[in-house]
C-alpha atoms as a PDB file:
ATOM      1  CA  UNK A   1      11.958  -8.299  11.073  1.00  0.00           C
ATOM      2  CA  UNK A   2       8.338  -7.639  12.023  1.00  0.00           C
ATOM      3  CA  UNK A   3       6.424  -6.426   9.324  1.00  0.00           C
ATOM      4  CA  UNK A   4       2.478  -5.797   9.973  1.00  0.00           C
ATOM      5  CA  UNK A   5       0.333  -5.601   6.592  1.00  0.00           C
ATOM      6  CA  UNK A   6      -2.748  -3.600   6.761  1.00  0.00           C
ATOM      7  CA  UNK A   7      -6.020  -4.572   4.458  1.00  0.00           C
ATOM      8  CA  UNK A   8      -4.370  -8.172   4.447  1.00  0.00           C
ATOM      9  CA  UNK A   9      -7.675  -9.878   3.100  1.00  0.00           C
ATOM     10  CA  UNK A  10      -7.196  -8.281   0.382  1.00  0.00           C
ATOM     11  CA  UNK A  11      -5.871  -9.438  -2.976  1.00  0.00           C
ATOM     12  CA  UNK A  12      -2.431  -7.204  -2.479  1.00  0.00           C
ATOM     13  CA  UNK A  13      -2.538  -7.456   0.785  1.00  0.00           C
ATOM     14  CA  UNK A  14      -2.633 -11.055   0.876  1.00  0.00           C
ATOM     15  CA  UNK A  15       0.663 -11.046  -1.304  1.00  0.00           C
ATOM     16  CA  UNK A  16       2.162  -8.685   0.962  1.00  0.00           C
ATOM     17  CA  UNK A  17       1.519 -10.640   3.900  1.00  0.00           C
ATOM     18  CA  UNK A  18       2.650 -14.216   1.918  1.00  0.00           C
ATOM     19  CA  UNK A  19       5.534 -12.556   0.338  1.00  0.00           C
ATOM     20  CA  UNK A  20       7.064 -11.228   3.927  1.00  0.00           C
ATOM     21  CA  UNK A  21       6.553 -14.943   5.051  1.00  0.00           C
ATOM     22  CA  UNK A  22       8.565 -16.565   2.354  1.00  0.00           C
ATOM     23  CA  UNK A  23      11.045 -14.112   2.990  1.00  0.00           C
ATOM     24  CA  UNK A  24      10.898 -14.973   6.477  1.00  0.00           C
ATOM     25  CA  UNK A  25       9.666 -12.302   8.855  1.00  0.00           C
ATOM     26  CA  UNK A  26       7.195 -12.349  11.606  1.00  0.00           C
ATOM     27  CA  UNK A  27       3.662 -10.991  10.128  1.00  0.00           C
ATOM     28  CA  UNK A  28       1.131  -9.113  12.057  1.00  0.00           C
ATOM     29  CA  UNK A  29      -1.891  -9.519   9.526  1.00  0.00           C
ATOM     30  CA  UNK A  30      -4.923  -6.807  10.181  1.00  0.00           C
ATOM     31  CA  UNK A  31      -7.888  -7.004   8.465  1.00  0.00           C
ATOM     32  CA  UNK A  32     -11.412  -6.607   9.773  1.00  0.00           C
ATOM     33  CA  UNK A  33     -12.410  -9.956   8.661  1.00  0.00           C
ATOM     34  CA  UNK A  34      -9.084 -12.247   9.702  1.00  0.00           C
ATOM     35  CA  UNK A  35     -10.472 -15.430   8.370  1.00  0.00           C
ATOM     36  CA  UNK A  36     -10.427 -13.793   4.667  1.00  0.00           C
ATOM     37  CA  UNK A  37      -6.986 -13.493   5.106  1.00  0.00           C
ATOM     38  CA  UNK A  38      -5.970 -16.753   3.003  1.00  0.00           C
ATOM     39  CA  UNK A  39      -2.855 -17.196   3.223  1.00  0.00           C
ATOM     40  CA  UNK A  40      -1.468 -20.790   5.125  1.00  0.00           C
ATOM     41  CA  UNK A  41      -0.993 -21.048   8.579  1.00  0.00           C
ATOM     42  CA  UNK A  42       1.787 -20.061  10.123  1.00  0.00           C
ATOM     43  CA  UNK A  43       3.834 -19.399  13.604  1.00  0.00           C
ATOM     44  CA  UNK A  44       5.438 -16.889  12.274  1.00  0.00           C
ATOM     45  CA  UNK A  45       1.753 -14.980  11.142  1.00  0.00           C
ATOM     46  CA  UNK A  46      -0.736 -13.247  13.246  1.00  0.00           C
ATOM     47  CA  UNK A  47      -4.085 -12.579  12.201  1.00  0.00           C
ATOM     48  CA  UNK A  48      -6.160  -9.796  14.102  1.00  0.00           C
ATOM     49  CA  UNK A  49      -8.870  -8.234  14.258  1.00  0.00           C
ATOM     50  CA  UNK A  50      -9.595  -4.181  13.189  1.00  0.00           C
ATOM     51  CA  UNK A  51     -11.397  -1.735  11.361  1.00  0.00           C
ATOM     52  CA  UNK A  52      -9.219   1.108  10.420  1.00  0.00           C
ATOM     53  CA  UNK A  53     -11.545   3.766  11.180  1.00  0.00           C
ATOM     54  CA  UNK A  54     -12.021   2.703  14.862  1.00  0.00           C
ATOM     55  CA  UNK A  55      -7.931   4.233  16.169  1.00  0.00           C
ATOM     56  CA  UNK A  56      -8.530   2.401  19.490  1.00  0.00           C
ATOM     57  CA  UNK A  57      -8.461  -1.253  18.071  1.00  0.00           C
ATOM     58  CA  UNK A  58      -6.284   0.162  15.530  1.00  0.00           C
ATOM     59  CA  UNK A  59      -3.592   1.561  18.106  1.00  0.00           C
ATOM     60  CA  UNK A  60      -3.464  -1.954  19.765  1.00  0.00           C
ATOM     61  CA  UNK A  61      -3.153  -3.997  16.840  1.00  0.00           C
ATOM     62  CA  UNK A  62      -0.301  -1.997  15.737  1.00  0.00           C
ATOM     63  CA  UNK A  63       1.331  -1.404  19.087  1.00  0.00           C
ATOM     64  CA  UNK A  64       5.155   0.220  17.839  1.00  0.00           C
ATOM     65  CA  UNK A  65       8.158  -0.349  16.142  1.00  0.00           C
ATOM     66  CA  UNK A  66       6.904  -2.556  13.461  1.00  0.00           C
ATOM     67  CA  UNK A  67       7.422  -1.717   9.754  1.00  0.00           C
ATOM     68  CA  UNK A  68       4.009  -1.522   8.317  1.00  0.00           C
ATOM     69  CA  UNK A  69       2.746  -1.765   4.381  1.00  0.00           C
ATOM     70  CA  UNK A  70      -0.231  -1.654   3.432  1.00  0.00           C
ATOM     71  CA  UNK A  71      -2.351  -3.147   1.026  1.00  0.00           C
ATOM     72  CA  UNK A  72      -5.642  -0.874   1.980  1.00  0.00           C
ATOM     73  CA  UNK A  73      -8.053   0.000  -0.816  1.00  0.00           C
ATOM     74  CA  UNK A  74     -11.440   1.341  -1.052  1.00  0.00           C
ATOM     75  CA  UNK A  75     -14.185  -1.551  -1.349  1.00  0.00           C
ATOM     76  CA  UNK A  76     -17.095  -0.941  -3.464  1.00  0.00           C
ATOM     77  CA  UNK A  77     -19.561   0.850  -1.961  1.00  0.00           C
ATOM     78  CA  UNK A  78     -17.776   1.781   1.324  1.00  0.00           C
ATOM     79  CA  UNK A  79     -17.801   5.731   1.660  1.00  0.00           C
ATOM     80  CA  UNK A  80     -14.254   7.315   1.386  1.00  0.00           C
ATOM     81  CA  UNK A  81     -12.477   7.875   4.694  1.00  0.00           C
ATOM     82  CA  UNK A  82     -11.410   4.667   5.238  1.00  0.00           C
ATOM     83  CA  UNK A  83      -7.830   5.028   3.938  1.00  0.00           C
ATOM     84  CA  UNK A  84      -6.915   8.371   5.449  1.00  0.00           C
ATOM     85  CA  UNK A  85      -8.091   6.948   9.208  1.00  0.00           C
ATOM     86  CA  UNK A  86      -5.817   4.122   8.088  1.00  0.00           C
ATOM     87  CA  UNK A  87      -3.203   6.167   7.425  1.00  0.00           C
ATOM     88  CA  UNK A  88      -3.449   8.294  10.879  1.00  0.00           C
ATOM     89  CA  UNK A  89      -3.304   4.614  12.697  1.00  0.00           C
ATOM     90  CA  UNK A  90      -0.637   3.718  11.267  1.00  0.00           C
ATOM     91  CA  UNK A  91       2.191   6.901  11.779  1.00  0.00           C
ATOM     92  CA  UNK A  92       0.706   7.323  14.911  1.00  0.00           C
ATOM     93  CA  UNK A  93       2.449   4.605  16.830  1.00  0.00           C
ATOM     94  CA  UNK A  94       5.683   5.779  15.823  1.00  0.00           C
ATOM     95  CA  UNK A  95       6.605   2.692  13.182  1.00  0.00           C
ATOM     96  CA  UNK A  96       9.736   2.161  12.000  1.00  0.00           C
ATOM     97  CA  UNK A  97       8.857   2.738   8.896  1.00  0.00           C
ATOM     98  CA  UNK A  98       5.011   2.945   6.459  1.00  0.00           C
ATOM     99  CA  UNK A  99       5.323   2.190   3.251  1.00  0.00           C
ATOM    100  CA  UNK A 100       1.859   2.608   1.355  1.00  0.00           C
ATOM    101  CA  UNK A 101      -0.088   1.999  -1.841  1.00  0.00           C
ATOM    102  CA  UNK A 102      -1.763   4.638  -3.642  1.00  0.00           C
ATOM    103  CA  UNK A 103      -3.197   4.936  -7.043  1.00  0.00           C
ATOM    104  CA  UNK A 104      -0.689   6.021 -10.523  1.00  0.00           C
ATOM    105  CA  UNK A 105      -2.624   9.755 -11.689  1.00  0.00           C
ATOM    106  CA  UNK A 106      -3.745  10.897  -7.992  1.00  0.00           C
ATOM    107  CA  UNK A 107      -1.746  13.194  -5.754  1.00  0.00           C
ATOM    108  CA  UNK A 108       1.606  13.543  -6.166  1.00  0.00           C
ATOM    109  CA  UNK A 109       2.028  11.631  -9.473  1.00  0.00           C
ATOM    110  CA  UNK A 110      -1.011  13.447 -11.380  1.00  0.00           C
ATOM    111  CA  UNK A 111       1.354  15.887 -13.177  1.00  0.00           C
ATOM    112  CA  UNK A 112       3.458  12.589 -14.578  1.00  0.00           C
ATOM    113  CA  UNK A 113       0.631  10.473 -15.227  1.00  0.00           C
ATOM    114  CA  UNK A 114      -0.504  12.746 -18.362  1.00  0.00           C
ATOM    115  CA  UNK A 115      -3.899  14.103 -19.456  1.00  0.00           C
ATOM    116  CA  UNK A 116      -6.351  11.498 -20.367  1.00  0.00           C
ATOM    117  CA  UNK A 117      -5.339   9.251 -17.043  1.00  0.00           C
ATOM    118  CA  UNK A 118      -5.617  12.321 -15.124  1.00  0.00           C
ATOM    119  CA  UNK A 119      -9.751  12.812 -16.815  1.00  0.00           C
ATOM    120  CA  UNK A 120     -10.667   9.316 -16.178  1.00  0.00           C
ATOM    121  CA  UNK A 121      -9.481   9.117 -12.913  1.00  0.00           C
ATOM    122  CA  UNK A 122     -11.313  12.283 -12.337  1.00  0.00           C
ATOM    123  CA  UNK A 123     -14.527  10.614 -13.527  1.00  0.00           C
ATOM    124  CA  UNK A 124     -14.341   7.404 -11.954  1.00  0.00           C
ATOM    125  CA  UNK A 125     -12.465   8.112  -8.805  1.00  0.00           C
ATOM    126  CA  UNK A 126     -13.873  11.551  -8.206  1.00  0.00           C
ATOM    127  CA  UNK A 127     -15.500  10.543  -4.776  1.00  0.00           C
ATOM    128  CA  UNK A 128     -12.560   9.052  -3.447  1.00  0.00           C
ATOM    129  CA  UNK A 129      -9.441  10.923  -4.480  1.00  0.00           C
ATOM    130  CA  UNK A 130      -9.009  13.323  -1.383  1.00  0.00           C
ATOM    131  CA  UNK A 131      -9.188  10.031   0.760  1.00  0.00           C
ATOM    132  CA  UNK A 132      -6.437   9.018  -1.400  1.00  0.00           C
ATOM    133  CA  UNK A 133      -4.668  12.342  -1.386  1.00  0.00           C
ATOM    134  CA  UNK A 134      -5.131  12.945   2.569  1.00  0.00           C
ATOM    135  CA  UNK A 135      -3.724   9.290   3.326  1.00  0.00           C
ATOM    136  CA  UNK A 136      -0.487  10.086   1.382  1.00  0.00           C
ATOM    137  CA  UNK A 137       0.144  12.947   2.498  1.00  0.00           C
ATOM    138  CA  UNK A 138      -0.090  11.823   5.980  1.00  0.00           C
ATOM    139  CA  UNK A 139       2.443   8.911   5.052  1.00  0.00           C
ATOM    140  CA  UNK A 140       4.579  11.311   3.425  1.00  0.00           C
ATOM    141  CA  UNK A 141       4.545  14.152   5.983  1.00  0.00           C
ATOM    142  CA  UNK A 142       5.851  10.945   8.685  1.00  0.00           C
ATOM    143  CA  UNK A 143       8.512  10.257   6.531  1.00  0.00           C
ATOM    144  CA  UNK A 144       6.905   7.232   4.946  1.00  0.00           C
ATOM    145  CA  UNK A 145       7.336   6.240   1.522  1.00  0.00           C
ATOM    146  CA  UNK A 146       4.189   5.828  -1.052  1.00  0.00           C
ATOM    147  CA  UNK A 147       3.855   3.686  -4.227  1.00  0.00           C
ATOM    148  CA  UNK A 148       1.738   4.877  -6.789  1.00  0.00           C
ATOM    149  CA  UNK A 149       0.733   1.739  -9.232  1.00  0.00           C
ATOM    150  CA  UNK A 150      -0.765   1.558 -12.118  1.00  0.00           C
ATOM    151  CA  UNK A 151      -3.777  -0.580 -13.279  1.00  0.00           C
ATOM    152  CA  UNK A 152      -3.035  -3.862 -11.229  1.00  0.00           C
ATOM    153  CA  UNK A 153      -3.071  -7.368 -13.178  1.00  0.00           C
ATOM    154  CA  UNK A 154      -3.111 -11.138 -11.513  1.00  0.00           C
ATOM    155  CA  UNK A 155       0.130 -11.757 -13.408  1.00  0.00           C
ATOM    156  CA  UNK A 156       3.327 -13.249 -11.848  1.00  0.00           C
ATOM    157  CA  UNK A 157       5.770 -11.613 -10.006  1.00  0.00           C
ATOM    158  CA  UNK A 158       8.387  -9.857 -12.179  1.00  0.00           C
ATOM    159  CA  UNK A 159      11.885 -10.509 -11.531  1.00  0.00           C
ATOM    160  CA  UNK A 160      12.640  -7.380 -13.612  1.00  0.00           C
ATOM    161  CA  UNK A 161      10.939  -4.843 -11.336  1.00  0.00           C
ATOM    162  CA  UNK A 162      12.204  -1.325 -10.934  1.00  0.00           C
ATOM    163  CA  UNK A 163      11.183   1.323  -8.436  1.00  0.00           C
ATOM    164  CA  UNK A 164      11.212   5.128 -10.205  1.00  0.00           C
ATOM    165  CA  UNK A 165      10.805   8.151  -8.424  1.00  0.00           C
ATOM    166  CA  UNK A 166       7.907  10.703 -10.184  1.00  0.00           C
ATOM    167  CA  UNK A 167      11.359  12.382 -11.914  1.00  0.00           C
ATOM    168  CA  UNK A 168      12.120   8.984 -13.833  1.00  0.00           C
ATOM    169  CA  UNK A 169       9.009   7.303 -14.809  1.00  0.00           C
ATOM    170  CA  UNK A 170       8.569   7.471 -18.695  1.00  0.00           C
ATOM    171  CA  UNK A 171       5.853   9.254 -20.487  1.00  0.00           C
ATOM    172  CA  UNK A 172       3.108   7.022 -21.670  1.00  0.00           C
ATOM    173  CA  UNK A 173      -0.718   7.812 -22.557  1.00  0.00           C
ATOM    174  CA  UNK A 174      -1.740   5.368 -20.428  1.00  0.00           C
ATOM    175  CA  UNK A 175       0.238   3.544 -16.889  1.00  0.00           C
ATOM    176  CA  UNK A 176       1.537   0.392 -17.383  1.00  0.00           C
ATOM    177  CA  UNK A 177      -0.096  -2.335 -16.083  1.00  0.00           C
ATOM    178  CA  UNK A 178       1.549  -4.070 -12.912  1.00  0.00           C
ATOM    179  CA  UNK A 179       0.874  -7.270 -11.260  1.00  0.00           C
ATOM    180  CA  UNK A 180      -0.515  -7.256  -7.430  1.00  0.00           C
ATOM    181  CA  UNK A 181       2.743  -9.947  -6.887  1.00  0.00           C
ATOM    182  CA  UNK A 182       5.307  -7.334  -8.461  1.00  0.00           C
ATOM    183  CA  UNK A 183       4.051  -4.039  -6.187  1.00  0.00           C
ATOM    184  CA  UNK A 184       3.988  -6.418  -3.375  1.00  0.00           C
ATOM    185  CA  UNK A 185       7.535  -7.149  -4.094  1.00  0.00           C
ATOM    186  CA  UNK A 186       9.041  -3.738  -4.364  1.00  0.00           C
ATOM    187  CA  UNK A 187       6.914  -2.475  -1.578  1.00  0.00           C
ATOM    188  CA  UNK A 188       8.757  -5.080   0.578  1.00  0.00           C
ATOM    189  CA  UNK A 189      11.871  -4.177  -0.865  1.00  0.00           C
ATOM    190  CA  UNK A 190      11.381  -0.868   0.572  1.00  0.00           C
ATOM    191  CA  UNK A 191      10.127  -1.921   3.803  1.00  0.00           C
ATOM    192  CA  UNK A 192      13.505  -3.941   4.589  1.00  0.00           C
ATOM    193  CA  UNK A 193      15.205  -1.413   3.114  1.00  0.00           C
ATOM    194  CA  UNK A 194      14.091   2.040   2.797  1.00  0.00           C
ATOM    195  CA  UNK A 195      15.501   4.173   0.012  1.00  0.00           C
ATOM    196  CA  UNK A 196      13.025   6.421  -0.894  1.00  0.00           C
ATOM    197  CA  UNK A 197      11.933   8.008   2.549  1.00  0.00           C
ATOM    198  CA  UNK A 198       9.103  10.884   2.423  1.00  0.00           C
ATOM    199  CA  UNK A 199       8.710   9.978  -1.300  1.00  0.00           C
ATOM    200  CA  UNK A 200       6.536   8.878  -4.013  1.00  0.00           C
ATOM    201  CA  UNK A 201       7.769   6.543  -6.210  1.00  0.00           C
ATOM    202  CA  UNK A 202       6.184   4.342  -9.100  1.00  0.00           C
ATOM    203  CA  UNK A 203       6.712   0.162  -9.026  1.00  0.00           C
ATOM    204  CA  UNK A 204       7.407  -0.833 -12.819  1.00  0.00           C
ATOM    205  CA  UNK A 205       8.026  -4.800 -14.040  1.00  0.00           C
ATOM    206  CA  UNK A 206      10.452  -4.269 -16.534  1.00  0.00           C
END
């Protein structure tokens, strides 16, 4: 299967892009700075070179048919934009499938993720929420499916995890924490096998 990873210098994207290796499928691995992209060498992984808010580069590293996940986040200090342009690349070459990453308390899963989440997520993510917003619903409106994680931890990958849609994810004050190995997992999952199409669902470990 060929699987291209978006923001794969990255610290999810990087699992992304080493998780689809080790389970054996032919990696196209974008990210505007390739040699970030630490992951070992490989002739089954292909590192190139684009920004995601220039759709010329973008359009011929993605090409079509490829399932593509990303692993795209908002650096600090970069102005918001960036993920919605990604977003636009990536339906727009008519993928098999886009599975994305969002953030647990924006969009679709603000009504689930409860009140105080919801306020400091307003506070601290004010600037960049309608990036966040407009590149889901872009991935949603193609028929892609997005995961909306909570706070991300460098733990191990979980061999409990469990993907919830918005209807099934429990009521806590805060979201669970999640290691970047676990969402990387079910996000995979997904890719090779899509069961939530045009959705938003929620990774969990256990």
């Amino acid at each position: 299967m060929k699987i291209t990873v978006l923001g794969a210098s990255g610290a999810l994207g990087r699992q992304l892009t080493q998780q689809a290796l080790e389970r054996g499928h032919d990696v196209i691995a974008v990210a505007r700075t390739p040699e970030r992209i630490t992951v070992p060498d490989s002739d089954r992984l292909h590192r190139v070179a684009a920004d995601v808010r220039d759709p010329h580069a973008m359009a011929a590293a993605l090409g079509t048919g490829a399932t593509i996940v990303s692993g795209l986040g908002i650096a600090e200090g970069e102005k918001p934009g960036a993920l919605t342009a990604g977003a636009r690349a990536a339906v727009a070459g008519t993928p098999a499938h886009v599975v994305w990453v969002g953030a647990f308390g924006t969009g679709q899963s603000a009504p689930v993720a409860g009140g105080m989440t919801r306020t400091l997520l307003g506070r601290f993510m004010r600037e960049e929420i309608p990036d966040r917003v407009g590149a889901d619903t872009t991935v949603l409106d193609a028929g892609g499916t997005v995961f909306h994680a909570g706070p991300y931890s460098n733990g191990a990958l979980s061999d409990r995890r469990r993907t919830l849609t918005l209807g099934e994810v429990p009521h806590r004050m805060f979201p669970a924490r999640i290691s970047r190995a676990t969402v990387a997992a079910a996000m995979l999952d997904e890719a090779e096998a899509p069961k939530h199409s045009g959705q938003t669902v929620v990774p969990l470990e256990k």
